[in-house]
PDB file of N, CA and C in Angstrom:
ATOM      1  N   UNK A   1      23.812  73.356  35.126  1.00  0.00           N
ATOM      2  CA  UNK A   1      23.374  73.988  33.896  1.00  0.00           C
ATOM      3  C   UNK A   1      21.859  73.855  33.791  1.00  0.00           C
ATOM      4  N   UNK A   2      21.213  74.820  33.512  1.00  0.00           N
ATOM      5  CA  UNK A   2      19.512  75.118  33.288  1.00  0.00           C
ATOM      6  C   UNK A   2      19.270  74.509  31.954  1.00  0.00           C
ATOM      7  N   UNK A   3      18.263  73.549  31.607  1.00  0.00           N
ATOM      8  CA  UNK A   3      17.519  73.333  30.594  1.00  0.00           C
ATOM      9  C   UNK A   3      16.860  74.360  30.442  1.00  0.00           C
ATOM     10  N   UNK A   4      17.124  74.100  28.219  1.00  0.00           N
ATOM     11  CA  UNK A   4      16.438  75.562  28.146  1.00  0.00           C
ATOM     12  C   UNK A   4      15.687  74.911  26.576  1.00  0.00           C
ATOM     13  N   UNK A   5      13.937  75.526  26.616  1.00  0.00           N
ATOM     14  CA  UNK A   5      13.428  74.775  26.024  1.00  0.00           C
ATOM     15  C   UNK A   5      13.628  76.023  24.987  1.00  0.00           C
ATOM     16  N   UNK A   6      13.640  75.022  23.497  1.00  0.00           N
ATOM     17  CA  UNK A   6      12.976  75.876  22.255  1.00  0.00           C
ATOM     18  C   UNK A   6      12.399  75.828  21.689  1.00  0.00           C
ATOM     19  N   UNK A   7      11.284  76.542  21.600  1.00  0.00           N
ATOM     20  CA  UNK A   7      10.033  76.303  20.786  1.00  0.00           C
ATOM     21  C   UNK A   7      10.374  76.371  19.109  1.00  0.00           C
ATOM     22  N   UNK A   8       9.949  74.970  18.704  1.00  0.00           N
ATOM     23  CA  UNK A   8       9.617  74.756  17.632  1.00  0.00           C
ATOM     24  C   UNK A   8       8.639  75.577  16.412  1.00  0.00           C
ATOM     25  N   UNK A   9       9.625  75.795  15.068  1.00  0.00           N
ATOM     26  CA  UNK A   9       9.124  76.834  14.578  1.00  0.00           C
ATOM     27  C   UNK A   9       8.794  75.975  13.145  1.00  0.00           C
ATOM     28  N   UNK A  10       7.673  76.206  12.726  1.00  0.00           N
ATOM     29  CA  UNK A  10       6.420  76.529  12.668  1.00  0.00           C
ATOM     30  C   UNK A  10       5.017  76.787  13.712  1.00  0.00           C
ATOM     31  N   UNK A  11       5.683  75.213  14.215  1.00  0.00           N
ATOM     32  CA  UNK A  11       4.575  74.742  15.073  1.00  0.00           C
ATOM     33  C   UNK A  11       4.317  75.993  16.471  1.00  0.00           C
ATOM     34  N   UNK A  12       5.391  76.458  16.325  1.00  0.00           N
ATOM     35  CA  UNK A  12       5.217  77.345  17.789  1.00  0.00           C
ATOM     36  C   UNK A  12       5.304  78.761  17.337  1.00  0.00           C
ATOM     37  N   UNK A  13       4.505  80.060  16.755  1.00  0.00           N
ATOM     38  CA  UNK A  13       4.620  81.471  16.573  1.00  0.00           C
ATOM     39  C   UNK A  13       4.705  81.842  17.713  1.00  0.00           C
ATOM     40  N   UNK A  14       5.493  82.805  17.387  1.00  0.00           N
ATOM     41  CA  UNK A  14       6.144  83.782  18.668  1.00  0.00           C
ATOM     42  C   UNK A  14       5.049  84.544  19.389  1.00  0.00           C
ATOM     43  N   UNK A  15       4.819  84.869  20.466  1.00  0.00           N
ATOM     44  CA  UNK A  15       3.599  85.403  20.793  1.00  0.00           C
ATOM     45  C   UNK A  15       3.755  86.901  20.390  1.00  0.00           C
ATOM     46  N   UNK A  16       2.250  87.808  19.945  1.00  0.00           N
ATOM     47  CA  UNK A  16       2.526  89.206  19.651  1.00  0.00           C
ATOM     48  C   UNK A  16       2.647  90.082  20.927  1.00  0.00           C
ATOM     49  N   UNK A  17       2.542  89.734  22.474  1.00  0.00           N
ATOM     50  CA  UNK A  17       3.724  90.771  22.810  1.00  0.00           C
ATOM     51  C   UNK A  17       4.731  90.391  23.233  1.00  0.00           C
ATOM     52  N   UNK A  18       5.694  91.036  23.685  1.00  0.00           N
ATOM     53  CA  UNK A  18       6.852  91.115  23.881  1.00  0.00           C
ATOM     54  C   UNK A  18       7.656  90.618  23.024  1.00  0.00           C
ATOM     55  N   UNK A  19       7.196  91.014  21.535  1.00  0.00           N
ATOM     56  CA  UNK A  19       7.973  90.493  20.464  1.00  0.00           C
ATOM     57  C   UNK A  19       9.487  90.475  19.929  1.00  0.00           C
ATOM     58  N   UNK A  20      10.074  91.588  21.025  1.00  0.00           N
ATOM     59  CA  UNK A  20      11.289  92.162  20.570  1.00  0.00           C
ATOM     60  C   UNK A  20      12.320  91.048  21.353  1.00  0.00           C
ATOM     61  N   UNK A  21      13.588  90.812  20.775  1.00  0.00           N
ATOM     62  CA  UNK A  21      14.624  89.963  21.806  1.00  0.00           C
ATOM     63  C   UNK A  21      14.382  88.296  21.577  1.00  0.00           C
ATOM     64  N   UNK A  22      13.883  87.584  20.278  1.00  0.00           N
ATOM     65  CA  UNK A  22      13.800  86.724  19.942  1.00  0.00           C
ATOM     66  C   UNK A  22      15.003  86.251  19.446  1.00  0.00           C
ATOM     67  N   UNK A  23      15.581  85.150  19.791  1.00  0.00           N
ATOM     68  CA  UNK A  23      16.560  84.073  19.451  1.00  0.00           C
ATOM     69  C   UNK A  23      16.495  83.284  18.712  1.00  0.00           C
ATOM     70  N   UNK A  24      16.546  83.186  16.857  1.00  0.00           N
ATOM     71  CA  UNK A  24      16.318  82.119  16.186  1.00  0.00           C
ATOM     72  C   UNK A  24      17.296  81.087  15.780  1.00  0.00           C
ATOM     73  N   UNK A  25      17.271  79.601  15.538  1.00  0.00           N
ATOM     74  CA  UNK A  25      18.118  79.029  15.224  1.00  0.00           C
ATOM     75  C   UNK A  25      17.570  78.661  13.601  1.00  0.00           C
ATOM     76  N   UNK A  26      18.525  78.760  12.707  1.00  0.00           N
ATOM     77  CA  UNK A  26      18.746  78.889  11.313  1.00  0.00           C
ATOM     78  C   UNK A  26      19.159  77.804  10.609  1.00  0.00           C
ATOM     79  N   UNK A  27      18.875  76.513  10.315  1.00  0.00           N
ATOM     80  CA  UNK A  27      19.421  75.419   9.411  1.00  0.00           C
ATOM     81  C   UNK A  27      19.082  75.425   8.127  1.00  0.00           C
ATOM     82  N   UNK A  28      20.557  75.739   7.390  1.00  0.00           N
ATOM     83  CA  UNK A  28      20.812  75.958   5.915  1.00  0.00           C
ATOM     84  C   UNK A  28      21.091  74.560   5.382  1.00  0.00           C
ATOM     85  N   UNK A  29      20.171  74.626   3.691  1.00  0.00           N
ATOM     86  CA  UNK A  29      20.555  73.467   3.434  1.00  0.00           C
ATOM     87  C   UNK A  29      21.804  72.680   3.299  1.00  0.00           C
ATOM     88  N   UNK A  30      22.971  73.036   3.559  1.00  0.00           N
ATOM     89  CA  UNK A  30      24.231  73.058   3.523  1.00  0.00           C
ATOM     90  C   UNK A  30      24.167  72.003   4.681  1.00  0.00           C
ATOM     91  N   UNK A  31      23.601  71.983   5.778  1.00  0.00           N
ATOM     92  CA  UNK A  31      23.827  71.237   6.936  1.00  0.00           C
ATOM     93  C   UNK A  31      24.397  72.832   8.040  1.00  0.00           C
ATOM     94  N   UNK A  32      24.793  73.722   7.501  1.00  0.00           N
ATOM     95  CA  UNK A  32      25.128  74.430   8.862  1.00  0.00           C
ATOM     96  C   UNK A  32      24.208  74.599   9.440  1.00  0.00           C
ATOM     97  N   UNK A  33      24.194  75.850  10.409  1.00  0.00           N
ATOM     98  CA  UNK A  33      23.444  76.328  11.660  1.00  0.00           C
ATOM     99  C   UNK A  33      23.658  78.111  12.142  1.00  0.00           C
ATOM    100  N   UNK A  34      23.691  78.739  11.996  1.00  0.00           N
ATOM    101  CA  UNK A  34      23.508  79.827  12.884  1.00  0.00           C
ATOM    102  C   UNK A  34      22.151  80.164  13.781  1.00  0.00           C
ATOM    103  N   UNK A  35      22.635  81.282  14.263  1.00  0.00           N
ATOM    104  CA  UNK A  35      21.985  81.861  15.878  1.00  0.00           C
ATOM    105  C   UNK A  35      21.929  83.147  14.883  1.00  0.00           C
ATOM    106  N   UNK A  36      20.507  84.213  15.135  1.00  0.00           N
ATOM    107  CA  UNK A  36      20.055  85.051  15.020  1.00  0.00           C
ATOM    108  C   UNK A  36      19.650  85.461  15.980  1.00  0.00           C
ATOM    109  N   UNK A  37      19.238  87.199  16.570  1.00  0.00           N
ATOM    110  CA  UNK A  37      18.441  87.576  17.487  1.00  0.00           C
ATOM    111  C   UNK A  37      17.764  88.731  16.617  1.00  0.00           C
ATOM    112  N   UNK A  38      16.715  88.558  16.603  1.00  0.00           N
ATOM    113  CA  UNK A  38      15.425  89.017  15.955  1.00  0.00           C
ATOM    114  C   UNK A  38      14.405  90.106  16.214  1.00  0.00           C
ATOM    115  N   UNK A  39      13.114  90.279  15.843  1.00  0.00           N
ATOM    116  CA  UNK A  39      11.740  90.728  16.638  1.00  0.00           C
ATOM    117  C   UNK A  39      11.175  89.762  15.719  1.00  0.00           C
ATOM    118  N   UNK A  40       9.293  89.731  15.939  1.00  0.00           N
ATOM    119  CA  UNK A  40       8.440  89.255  15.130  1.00  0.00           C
ATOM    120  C   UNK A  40       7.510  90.434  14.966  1.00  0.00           C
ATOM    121  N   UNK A  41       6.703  89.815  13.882  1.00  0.00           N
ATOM    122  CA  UNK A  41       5.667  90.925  13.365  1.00  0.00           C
ATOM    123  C   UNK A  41       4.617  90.053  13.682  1.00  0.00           C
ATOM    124  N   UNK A  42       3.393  90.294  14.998  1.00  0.00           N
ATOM    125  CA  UNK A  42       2.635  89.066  14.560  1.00  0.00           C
ATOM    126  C   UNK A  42       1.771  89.930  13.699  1.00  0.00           C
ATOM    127  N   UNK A  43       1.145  90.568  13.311  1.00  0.00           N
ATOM    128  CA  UNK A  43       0.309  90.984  12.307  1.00  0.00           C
ATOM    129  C   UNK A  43       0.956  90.318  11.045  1.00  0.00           C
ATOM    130  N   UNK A  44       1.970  90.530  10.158  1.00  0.00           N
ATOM    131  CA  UNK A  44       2.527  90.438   9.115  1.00  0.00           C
ATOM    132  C   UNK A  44       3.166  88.598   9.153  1.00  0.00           C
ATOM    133  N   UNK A  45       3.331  87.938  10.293  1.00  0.00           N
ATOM    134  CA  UNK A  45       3.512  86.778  11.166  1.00  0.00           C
ATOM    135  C   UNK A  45       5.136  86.206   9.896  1.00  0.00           C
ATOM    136  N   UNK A  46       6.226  87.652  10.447  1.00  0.00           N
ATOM    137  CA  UNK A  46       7.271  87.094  10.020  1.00  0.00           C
ATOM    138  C   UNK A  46       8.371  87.921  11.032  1.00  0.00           C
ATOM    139  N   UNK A  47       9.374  87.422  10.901  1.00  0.00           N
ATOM    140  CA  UNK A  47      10.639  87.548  11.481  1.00  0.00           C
ATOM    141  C   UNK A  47      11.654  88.930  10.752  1.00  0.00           C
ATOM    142  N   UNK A  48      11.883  90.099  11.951  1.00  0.00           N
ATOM    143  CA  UNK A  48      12.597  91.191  10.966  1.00  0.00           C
ATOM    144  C   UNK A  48      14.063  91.524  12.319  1.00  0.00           C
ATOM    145  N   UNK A  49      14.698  92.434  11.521  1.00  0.00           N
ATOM    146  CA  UNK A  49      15.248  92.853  12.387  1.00  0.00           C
ATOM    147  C   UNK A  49      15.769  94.044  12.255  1.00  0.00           C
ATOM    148  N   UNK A  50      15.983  95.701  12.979  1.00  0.00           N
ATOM    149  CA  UNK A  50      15.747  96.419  12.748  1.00  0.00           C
ATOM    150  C   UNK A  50      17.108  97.529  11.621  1.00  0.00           C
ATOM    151  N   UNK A  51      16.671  98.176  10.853  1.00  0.00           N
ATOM    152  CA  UNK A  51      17.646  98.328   9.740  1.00  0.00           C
ATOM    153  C   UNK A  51      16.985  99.970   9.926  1.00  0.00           C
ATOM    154  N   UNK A  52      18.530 100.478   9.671  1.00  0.00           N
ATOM    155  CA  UNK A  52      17.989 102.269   9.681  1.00  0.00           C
ATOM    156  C   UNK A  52      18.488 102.685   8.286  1.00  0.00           C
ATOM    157  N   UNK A  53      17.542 103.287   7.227  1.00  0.00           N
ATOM    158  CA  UNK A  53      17.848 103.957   6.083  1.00  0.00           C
ATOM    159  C   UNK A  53      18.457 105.487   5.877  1.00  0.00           C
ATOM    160  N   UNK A  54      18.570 105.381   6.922  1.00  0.00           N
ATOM    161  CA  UNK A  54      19.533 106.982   7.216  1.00  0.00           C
ATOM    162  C   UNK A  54      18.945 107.724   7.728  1.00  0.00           C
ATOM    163  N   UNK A  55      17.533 107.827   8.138  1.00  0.00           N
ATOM    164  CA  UNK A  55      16.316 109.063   8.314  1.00  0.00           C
ATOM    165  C   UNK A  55      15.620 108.513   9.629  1.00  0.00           C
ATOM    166  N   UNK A  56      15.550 107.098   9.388  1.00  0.00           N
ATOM    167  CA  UNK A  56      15.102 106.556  10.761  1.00  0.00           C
ATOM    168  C   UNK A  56      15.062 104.814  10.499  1.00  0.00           C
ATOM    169  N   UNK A  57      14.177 104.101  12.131  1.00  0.00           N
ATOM    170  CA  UNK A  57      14.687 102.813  11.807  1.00  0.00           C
ATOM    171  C   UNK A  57      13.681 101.830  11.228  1.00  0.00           C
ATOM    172  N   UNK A  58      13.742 101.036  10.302  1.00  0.00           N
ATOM    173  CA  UNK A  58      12.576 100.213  10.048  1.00  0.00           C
ATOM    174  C   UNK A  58      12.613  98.876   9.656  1.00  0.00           C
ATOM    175  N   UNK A  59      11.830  98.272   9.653  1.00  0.00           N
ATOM    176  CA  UNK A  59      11.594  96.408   9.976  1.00  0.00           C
ATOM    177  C   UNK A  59      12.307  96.448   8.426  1.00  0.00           C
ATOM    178  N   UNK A  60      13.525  95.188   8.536  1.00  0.00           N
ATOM    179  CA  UNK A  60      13.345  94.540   7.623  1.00  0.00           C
ATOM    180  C   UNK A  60      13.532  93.226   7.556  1.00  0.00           C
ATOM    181  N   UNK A  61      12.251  92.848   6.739  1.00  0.00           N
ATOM    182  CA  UNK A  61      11.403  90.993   7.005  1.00  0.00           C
ATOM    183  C   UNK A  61      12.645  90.279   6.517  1.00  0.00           C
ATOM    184  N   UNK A  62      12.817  89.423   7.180  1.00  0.00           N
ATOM    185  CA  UNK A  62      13.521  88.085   6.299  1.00  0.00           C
ATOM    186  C   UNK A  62      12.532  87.302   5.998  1.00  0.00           C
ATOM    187  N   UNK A  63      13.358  86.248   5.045  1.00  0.00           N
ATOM    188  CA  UNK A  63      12.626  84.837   5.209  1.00  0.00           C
ATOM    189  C   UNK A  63      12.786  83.869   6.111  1.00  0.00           C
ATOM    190  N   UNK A  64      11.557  83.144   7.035  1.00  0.00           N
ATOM    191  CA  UNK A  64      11.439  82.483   7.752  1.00  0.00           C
ATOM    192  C   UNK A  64      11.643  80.952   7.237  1.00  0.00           C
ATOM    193  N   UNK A  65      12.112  80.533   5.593  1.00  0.00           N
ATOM    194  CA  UNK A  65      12.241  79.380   5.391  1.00  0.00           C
ATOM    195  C   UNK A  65      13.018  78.488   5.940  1.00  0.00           C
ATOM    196  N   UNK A  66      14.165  78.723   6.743  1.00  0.00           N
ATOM    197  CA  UNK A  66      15.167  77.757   7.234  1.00  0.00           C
ATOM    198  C   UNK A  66      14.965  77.935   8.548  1.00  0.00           C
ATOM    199  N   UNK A  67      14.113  78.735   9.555  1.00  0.00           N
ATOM    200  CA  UNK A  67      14.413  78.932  10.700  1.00  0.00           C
ATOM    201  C   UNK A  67      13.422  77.736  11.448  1.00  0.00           C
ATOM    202  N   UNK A  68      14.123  76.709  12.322  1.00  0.00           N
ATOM    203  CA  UNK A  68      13.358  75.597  12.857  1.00  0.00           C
ATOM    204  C   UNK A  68      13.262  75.811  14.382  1.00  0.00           C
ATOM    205  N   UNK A  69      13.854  76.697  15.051  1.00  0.00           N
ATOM    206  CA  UNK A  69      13.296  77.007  16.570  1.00  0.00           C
ATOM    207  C   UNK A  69      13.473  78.099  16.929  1.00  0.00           C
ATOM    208  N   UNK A  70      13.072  78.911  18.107  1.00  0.00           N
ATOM    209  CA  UNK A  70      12.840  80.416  18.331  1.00  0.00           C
ATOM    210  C   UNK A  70      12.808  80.003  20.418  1.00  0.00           C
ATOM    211  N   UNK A  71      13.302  81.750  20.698  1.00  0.00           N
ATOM    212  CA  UNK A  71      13.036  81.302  22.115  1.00  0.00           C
ATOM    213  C   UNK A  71      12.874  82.782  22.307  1.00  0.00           C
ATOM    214  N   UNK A  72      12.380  83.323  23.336  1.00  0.00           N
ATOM    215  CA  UNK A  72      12.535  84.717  24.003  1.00  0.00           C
ATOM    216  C   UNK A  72      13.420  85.171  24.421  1.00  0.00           C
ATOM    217  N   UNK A  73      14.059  85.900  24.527  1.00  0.00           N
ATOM    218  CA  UNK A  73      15.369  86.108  25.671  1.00  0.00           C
ATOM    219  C   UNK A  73      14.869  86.397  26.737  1.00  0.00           C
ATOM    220  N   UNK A  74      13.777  86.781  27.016  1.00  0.00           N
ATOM    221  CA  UNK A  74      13.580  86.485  28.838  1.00  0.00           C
ATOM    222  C   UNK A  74      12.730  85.183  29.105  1.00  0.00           C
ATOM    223  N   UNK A  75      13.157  84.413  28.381  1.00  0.00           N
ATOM    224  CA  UNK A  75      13.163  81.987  28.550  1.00  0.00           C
ATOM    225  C   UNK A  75      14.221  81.994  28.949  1.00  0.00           C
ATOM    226  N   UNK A  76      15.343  82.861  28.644  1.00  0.00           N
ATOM    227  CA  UNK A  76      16.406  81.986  28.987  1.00  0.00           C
ATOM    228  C   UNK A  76      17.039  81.884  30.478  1.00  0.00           C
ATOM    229  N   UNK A  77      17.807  81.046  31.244  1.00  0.00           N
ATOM    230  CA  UNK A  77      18.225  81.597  32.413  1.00  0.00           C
ATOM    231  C   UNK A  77      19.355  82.262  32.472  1.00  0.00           C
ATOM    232  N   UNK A  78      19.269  82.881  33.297  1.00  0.00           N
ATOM    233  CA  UNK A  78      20.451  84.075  34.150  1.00  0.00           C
ATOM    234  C   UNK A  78      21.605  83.039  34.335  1.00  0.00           C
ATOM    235  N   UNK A  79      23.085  83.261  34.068  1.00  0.00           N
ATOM    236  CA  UNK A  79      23.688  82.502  35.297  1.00  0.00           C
ATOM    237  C   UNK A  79      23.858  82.599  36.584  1.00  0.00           C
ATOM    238  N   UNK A  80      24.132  82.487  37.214  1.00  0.00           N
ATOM    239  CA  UNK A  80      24.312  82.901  38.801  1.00  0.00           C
ATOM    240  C   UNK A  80      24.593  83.596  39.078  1.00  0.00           C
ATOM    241  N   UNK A  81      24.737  84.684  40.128  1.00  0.00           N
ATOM    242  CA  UNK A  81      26.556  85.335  40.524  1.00  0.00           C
ATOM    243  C   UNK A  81      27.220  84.501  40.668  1.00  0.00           C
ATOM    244  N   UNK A  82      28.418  84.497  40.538  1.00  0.00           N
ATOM    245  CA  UNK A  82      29.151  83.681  40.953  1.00  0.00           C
ATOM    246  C   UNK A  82      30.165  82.676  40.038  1.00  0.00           C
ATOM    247  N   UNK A  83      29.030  82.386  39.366  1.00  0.00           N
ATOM    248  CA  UNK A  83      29.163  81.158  38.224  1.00  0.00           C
ATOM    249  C   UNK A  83      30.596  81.294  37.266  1.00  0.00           C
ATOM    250  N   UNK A  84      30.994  80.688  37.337  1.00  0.00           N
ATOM    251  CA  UNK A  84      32.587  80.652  36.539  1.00  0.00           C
ATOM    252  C   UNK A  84      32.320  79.834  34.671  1.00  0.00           C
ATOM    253  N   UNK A  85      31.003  79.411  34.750  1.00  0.00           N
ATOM    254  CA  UNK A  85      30.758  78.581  33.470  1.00  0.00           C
ATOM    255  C   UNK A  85      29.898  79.697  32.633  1.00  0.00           C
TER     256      UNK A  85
END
């Protein structure tokens, strides 16, 4: 199995290119957790994901308050061929 690092969010903004295909992890004060996949805005330097109003498609921002790590999807590794896991 590949270690797979995640950059820490605040401390780590997503870089502005290849903004699209971001992986966030989400801790609610509740104690849960979800997984998001995202874009970023670095101009606007928030987290959206894309929403179509019937006419065409456009950003809409969440709030970045609960989200504590972020990764790229091309960080992550491939599995193998082969790989049964």
């Amino acid at each position: 199995m590949n270690e797979v690092n995640w950059h820490k969010y605040p401390d780590e903004e997503p870089p502005a290119e290849g903004d699209n295909g971001i992986i966030t992890i989400t801790k609610k004060s509740n104690g849960s957790v979800s997984v998001h996949a995202l874009s970023y805005d670095d101009d606007m330097k928030q987290f959206y994901w894309n929403g179509c109003d019937g006419v065409g498609w456009l950003p809409a921002y969440i709030s970045d308050e609960n989200i504590t790590h972020w990764i790229n999807i091309n960080e992550l590794p491939l599995p193998q061929q082969g790989d049964k896991k």
